[in-house]
Protein backbone atom coordinates (compact mmCIF):
# COMPACT_ATOMS: atom_id res chain seq x y z
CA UNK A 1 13.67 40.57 10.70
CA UNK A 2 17.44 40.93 11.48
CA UNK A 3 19.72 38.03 12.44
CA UNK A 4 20.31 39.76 15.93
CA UNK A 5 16.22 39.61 16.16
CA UNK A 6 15.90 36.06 15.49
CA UNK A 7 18.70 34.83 17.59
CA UNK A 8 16.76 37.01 20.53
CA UNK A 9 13.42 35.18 18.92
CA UNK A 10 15.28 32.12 19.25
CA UNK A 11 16.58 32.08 22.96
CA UNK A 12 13.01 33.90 24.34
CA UNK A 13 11.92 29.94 24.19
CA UNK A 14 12.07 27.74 27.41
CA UNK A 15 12.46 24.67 25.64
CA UNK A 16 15.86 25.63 23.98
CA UNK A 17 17.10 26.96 27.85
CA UNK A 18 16.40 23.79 28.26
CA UNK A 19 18.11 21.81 26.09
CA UNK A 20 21.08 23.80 26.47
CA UNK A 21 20.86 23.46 30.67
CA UNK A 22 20.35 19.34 29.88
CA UNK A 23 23.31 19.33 27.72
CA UNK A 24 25.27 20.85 29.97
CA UNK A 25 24.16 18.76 32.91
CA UNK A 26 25.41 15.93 30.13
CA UNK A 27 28.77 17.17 30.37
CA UNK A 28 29.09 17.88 34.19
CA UNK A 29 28.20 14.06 34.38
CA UNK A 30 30.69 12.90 31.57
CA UNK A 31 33.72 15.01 33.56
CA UNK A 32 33.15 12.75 36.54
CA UNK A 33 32.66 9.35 34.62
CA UNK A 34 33.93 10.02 31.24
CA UNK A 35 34.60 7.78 28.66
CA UNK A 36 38.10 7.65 26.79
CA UNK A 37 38.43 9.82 23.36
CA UNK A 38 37.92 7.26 20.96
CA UNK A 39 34.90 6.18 22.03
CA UNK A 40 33.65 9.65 22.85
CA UNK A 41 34.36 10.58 19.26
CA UNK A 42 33.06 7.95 17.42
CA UNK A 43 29.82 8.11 19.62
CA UNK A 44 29.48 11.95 18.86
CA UNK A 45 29.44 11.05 14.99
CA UNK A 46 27.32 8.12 15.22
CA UNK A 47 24.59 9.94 17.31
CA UNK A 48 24.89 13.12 14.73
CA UNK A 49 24.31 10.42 11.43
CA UNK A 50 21.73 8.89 13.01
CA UNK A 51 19.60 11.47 14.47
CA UNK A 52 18.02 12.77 10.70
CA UNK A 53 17.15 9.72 9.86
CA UNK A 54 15.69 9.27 13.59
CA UNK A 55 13.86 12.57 12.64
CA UNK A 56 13.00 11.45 9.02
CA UNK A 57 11.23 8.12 10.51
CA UNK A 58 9.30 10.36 13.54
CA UNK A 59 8.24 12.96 10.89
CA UNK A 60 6.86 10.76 8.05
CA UNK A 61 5.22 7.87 10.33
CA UNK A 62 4.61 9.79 13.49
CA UNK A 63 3.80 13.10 13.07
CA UNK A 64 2.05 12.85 9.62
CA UNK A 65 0.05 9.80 10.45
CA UNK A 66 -3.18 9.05 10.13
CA UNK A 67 -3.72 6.89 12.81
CA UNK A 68 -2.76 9.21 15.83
CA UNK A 69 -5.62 11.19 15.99
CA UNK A 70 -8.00 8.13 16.00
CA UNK A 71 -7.06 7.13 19.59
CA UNK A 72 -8.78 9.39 22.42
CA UNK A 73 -5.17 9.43 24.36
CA UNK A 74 -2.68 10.10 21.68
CA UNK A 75 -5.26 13.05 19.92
CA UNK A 76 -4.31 15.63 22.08
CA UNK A 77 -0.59 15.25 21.99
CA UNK A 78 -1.01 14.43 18.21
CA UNK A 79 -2.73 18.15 18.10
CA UNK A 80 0.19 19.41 19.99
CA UNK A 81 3.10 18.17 18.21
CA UNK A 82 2.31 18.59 14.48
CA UNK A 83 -1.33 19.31 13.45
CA UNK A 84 -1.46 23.13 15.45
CA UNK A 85 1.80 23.42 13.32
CA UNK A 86 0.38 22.48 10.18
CA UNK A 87 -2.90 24.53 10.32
CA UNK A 88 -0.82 27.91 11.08
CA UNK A 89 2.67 27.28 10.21
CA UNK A 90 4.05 30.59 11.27
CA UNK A 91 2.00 30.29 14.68
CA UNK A 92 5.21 30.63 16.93
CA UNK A 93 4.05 29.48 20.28
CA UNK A 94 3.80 25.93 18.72
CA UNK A 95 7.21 26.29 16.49
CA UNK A 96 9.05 24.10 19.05
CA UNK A 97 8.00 20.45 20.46
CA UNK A 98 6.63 20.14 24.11
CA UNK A 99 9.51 18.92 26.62
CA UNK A 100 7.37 15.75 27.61
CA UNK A 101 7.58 14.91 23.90
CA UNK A 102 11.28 16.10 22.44
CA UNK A 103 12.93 14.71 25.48
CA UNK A 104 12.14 10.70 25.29
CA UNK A 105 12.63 10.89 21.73
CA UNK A 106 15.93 12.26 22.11
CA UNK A 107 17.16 10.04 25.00
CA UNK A 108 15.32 7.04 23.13
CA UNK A 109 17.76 7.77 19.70
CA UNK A 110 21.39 8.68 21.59
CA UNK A 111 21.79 7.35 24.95
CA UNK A 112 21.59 3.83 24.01
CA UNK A 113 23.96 4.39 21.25
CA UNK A 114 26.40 5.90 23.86
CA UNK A 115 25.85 3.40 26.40
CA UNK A 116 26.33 0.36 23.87
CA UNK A 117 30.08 2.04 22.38
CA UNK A 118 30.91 3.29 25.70
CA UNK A 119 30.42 0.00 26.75
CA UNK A 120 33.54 -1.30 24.68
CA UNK A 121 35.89 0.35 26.81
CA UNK A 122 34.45 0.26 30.05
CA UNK A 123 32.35 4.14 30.16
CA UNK A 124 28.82 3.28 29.57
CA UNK A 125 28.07 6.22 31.29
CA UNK A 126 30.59 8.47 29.65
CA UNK A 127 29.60 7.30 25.91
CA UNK A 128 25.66 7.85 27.07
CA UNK A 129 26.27 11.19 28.10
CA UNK A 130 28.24 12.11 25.10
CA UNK A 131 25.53 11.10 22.64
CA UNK A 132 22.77 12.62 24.81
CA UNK A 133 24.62 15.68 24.66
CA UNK A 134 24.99 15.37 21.26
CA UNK A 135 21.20 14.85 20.36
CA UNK A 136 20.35 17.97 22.76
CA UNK A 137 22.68 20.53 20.63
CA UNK A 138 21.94 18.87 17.39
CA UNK A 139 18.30 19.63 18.77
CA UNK A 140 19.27 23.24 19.18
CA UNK A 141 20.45 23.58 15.77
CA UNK A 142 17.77 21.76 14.17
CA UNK A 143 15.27 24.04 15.81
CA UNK A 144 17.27 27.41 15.23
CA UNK A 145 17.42 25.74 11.03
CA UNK A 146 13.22 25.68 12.18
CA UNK A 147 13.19 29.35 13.18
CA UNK A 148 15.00 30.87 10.18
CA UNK A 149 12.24 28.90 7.58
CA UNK A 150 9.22 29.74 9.32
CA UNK A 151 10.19 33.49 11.15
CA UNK A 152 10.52 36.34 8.62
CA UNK A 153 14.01 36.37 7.80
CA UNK A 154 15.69 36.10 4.95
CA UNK A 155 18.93 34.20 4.99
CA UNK A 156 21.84 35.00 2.71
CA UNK A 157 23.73 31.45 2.60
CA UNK A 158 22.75 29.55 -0.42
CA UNK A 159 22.35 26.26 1.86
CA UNK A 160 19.58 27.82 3.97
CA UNK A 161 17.61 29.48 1.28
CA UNK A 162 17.31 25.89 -0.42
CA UNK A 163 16.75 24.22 3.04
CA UNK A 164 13.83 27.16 3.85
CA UNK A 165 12.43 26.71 0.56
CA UNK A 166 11.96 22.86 0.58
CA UNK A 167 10.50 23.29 4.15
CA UNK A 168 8.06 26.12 3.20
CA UNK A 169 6.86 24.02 -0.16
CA UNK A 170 6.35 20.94 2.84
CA UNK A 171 3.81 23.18 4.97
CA UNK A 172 2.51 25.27 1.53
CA UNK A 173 2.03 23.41 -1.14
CA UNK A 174 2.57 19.45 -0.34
CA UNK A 175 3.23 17.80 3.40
CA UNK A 176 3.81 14.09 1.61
CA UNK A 177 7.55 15.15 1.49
CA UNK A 178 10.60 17.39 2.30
CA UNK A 179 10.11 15.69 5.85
CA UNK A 180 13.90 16.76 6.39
CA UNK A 181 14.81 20.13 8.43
CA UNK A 182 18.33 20.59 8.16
CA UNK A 183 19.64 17.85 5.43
CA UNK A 184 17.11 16.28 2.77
CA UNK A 185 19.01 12.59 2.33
CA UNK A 186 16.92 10.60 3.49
CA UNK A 187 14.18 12.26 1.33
CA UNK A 188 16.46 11.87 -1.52
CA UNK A 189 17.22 7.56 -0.77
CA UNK A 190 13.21 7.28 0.32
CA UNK A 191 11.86 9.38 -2.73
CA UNK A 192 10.13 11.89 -0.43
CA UNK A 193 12.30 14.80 -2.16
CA UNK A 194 10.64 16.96 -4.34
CA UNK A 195 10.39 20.26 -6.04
CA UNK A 196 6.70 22.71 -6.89
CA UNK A 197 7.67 22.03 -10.26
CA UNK A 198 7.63 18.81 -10.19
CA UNK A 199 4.11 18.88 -8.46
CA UNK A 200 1.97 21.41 -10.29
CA UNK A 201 -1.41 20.73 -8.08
CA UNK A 202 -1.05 21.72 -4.55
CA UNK A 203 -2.47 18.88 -1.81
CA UNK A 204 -5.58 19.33 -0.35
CA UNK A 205 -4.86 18.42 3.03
CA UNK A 206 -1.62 20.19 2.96
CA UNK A 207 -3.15 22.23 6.05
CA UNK A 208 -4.92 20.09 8.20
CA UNK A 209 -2.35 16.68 7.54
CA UNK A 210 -5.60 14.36 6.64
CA UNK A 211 -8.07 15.58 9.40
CA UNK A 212 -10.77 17.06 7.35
CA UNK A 213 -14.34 18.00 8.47
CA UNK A 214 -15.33 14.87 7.36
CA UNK A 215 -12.94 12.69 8.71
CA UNK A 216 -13.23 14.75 11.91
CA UNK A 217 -17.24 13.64 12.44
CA UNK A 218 -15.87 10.02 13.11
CA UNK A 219 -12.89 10.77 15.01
CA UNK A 220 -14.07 14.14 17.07
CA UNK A 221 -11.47 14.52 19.76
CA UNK A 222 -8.91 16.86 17.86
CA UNK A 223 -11.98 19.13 16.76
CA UNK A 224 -13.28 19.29 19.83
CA UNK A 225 -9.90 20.56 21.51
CA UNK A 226 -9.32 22.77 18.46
CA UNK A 227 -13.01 24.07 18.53
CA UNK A 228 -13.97 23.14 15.52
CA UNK A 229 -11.51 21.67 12.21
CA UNK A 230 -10.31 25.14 10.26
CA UNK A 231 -9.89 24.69 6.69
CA UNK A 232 -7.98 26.82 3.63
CA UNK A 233 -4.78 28.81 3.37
CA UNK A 234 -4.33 29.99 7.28
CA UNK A 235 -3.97 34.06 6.29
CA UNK A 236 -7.41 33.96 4.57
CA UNK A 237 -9.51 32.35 7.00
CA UNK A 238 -12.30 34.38 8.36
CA UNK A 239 -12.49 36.35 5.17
């Protein structure tokens, strides 16, 4: 795949049209009740520091808990967000998060942020709409980071290569780690960073994040919407 094919890849998805439209909308509403620049910078930097380790908490406690898929009303959306991702990791149509789930999570990290600096000089509104806008492009980048480790091309800058290969050892060869997409710090200061070398065997559940046949007799609802639990490498199944 050439660059020019995965940046057409990349924009064929609704959900980045819609982050970009949102973020946009952001700024139309911080023109007519903007905050001053101070503020406006320092909530742009906050909201960018913050939102890996936002991602870094949702990843490791969210998405790869076990807990999720015990409860009838979160199984389905559990299903959705991370386990389709982890049985078939280059399955694109599940690549990117579901609106109804990227959007709270984003508002929930960066608009309160903006609204509590903007606050200090009198733009609430403004500093909201700054960070929001912030979260939604950071968003953008994350998931274009996302495309380039799990799409077949091959990236040239050093910084990618190392950022694709921790991501591909996370869905290949161990999921309790390399949680990050874009930066791996808060691997590095939680001990979640890791290289194959450093773990020869390759996890079990690396595939199915937990939910094994077994496990999936008690707690039926994500085989039942997945028709059944698949197990092994995702290219030899059916073999």
């Amino acid at each position: 795949m050439t660059f020019k094919e995965l940046v057409v890849a990349y924009f064929q998805y609704p959900a980045i049209i819609a982050y970009l439209l949102l973020s946009a909308a952001a700024m139309v509403v911080f023109a007519y009740r903007p905050a001053p620049l101070v503020p406006t910078l320092i909530t742009v930097a906050v909201a960018t520091l913050v939102y890996p380790l936002v991602w870094y908490v949702l990843h490791r406690w969210v998405l790869h808990s076990r807990w999720m898929f015990k409860v009838p009303a979160l199984a389905a959306t559990w299903k959705r967000i991370h386990y389709d991702h982890h049985q078939d990791p280059n399955h694109l149509e599940v690549l990117f998060g579901a609106l109804h789930t990227t959007l709270p999570a984003i508002g929930a990290a960066t608009l309160p942020i903006g609204w509590i600096i903007g606050s200090f000089w009198d733009a609430p509104v403004g500093g909201a709409m700054a960070a929001f806008a912030t979260g939604l492009l950071t968003t953008c980048f994350y998931e274009f980071v996302h495309c380039i480790q799990h799409l077949a091309y091959k990236p040239r800058a050093k910084v990618l290569v190392e950022m694709k290969k921790r991501h591909m050892a996370h869905h290949f060869h161990d999921e309790n780690g390399n949680y990050g997409i874009t930066t791996f710090l808060w691997d590095k200061l939680f001990g979640t960073f890791y290289d194959r070398s450093e773990r020869p065997q390759k996890s079990p559940t690396v595939f199915n994040l937990g939910y094994t046949p077994e496990v999936a007799e008690r707690y039926p609802h994500v085989a039942k919407l997945s028709g059944g639990v698949a197990t092994g490498h995702p290219r030899k199944r059916g073999e």
